[in-house]
Protein backbone atom coordinates (compact mmCIF):
# COMPACT_ATOMS: atom_id res chain seq x y z
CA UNK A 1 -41.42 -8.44 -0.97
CA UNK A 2 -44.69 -8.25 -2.80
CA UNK A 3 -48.05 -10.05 -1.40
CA UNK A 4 -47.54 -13.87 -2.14
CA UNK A 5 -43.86 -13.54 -3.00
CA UNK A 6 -42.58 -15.67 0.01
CA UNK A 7 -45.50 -17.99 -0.01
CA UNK A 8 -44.40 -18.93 -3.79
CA UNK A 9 -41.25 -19.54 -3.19
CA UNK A 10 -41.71 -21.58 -0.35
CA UNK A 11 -44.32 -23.43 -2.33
CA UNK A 12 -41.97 -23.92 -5.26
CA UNK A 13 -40.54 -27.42 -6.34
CA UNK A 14 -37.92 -25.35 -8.03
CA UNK A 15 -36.07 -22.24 -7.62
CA UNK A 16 -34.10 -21.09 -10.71
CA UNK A 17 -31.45 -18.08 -10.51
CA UNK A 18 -31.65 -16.85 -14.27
CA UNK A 19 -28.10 -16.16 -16.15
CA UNK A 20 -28.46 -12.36 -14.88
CA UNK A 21 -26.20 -9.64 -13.88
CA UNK A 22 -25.69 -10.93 -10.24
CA UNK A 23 -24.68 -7.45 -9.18
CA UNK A 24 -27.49 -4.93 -10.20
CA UNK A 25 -30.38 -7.26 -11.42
CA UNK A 26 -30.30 -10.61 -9.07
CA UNK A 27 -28.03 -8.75 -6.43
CA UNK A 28 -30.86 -6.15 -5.99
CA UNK A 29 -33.74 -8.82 -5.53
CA UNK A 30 -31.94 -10.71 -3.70
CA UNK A 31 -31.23 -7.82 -1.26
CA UNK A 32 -34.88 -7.26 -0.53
CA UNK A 33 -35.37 -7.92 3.55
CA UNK A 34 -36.58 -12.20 4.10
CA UNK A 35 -35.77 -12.70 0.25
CA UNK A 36 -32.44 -14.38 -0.06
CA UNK A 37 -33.85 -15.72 3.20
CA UNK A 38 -36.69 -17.05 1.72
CA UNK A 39 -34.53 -18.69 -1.08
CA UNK A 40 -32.20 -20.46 1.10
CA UNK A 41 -35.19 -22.00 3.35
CA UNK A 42 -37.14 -22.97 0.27
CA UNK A 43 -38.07 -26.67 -0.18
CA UNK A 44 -37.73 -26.86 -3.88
CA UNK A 45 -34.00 -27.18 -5.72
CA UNK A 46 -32.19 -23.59 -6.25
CA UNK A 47 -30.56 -23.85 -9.11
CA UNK A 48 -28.51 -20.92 -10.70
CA UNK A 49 -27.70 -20.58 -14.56
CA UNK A 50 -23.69 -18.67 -15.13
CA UNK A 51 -24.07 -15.67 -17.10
CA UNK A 52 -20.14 -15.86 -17.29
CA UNK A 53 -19.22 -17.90 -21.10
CA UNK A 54 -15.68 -18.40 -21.46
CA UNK A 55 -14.67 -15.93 -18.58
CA UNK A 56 -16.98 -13.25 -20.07
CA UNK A 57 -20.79 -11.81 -19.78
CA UNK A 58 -22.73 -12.59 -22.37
CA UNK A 59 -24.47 -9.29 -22.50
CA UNK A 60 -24.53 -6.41 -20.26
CA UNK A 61 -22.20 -4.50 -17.92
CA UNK A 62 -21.44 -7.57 -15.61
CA UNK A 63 -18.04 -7.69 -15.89
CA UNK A 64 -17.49 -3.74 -14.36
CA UNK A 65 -20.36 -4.69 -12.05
CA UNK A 66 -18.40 -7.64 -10.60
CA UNK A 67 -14.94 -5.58 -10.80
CA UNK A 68 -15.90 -3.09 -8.45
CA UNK A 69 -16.95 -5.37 -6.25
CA UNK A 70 -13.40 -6.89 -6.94
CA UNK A 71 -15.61 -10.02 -7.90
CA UNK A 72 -13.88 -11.87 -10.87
CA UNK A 73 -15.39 -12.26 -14.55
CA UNK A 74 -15.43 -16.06 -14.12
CA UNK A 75 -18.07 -18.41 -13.81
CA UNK A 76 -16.68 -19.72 -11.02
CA UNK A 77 -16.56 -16.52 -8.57
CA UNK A 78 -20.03 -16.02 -9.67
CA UNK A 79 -21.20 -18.87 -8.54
CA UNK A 80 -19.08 -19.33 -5.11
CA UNK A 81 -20.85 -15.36 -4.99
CA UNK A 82 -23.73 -17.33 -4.39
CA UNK A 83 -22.35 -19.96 -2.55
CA UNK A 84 -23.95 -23.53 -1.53
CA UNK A 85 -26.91 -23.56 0.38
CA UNK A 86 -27.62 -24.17 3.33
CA UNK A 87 -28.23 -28.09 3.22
CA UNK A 88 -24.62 -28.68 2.05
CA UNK A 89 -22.33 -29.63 4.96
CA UNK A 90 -20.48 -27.11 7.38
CA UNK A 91 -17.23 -28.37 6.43
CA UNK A 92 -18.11 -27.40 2.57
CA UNK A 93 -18.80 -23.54 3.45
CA UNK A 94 -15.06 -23.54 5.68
CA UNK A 95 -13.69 -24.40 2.75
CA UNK A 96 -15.16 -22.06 0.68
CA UNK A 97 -14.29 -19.32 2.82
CA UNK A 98 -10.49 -20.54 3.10
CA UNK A 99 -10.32 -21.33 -0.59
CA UNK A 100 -11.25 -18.38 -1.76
CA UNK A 101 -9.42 -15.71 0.72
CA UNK A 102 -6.63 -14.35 -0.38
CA UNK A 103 -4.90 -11.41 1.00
CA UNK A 104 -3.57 -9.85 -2.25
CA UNK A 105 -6.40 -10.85 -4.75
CA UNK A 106 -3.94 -11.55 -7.19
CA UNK A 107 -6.03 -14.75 -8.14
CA UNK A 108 -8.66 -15.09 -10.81
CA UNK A 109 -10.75 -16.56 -8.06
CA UNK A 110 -9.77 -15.00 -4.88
CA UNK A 111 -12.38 -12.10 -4.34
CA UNK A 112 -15.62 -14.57 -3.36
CA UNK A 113 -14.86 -13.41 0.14
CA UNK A 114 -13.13 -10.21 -0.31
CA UNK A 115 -9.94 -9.00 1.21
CA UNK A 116 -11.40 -6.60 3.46
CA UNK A 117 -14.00 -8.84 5.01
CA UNK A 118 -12.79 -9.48 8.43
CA UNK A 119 -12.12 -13.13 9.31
CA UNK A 120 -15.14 -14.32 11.14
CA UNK A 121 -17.10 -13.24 7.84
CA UNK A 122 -19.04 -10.09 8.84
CA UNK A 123 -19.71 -7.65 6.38
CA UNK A 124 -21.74 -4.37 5.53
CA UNK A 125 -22.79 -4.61 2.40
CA UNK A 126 -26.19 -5.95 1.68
CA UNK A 127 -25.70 -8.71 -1.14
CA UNK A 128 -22.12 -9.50 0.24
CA UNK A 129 -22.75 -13.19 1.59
CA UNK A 130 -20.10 -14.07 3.09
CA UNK A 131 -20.12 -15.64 6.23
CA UNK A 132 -23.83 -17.11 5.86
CA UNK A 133 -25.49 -19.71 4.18
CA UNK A 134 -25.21 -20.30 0.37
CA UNK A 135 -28.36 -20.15 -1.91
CA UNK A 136 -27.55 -22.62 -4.56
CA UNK A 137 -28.23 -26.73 -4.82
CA UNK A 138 -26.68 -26.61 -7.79
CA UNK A 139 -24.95 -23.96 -10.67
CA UNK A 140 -24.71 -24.48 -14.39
CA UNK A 141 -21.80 -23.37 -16.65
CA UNK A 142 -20.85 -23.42 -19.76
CA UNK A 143 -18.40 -25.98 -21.60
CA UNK A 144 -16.04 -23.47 -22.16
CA UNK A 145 -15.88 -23.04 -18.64
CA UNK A 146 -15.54 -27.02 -17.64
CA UNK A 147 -12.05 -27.07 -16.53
CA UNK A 148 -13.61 -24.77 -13.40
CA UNK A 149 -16.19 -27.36 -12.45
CA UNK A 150 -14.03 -29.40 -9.59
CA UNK A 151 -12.56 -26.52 -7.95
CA UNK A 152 -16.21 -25.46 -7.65
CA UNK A 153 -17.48 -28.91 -6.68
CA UNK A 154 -14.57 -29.17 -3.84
CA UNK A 155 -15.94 -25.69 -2.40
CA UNK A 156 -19.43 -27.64 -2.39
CA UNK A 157 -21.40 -26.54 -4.83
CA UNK A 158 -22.70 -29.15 -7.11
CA UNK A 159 -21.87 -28.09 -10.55
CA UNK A 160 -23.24 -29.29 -14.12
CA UNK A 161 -21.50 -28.29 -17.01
CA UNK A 162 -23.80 -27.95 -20.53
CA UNK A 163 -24.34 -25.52 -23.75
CA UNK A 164 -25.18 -22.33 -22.06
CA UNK A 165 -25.53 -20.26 -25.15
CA UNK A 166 -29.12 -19.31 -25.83
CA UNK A 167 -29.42 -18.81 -29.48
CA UNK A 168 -32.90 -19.81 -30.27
CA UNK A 169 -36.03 -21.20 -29.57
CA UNK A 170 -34.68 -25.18 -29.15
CA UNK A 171 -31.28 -24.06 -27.43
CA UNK A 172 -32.68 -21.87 -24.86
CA UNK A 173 -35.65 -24.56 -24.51
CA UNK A 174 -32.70 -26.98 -23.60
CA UNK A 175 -31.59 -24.92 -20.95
CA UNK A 176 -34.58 -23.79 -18.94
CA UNK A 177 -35.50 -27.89 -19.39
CA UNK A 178 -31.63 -28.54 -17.96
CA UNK A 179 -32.18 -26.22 -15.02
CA UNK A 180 -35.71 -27.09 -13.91
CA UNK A 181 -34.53 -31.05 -13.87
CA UNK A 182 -30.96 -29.96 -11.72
CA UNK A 183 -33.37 -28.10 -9.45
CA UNK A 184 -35.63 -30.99 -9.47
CA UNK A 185 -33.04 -33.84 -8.42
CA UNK A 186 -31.18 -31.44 -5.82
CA UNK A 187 -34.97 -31.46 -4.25
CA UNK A 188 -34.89 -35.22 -4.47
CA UNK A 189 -31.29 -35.72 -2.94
CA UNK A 190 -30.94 -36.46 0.81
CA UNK A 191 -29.43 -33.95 2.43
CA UNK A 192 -25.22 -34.19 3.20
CA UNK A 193 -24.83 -35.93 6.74
């Protein structure tokens, strides 16, 4: 990373993943060497933003992005893509990793840990997290998307569900406000025993 890059993050109270294209804008970054690292050491709340509405990107190419990684359009996937950090409990990440194998990828949610990665979670590819710690405290998604929230919330990600659409001004105000105050209280919450 660049000169002071680490040092802010691990001086930040709050780490916010923007509603980006998590395979070739945040999946990139994120890919730099001691980066994702960085993230899932830092002391402040990591929050992430969906940029899945509704089971659809809101702008971009996301959606063929995350196909040919076999990574569903869903807020959900993205999300578990990211995964719950570190400071959730073991027993969250197993399930995780159970919940979302499945040998056929025939469901909408199945490809967090794709079929080819080999059971004790090693993989090649560089963004591919599977088998290690999560990033996110927390993940916001949209109300269309609220009926996904406790599946996500079993796997151990804490989940809050509010207007994602940016619009203008006051709406996308709302949001960055939203996501700095979930990053905040994750940094306030005692860690899972």
């Amino acid at each position: 990373p660049a000169p002071g890059v680490l040092e802010a993050i691990a001086a930040a109270d709050a780490v916010l993943l923007a509603p980006s294209n998590p395979v070739v804008s945040l999946g990139p970054i994120l890919s730099v060497p001691g980066l994702a690292a960085a993230v899932a050491a830092a002391p402040g709340g990591v929050v992430g933003v969906s940029p899945v509405i509704g089971g659809a990107v809101v702008r971009g190419m996301a959606d063929a992005c995350l196909a040919a990684l076999a990574v569903p359009t869903a807020a959900d996937a993205v999300g578990l893509r990211y995964g719950p950090r570190a400071r959730a409990r073991a027993t969250d990440r197993a399930v995780v990793r159970s919940v979302f194998r499945d040998p056929d990828a025939t469901r909408r949610d199945s490809a967090f840990i794709p079929p080819s990665v080999p059971e004790n979670g090693s993989t090649s590819g560089a963004y591919d997290r599977a088998g290690e710690a999560g990033l996110l405290d927390g993940w916001l998604i949209a109300e269309e998307d609220a009926a996904l929230a406790p599946a996500i919330e079993a796997a151990g990600l804490p989940v809050r569900v509010l207007p994602l659409w940016m619009r203008d001004a006051p709406t996308s105000t709302a949001l960055a406000a939203a996501a700095i105050e979930t990053a905040l209280e994750a940094r306030a919450a005692p860690s899972p025993v």
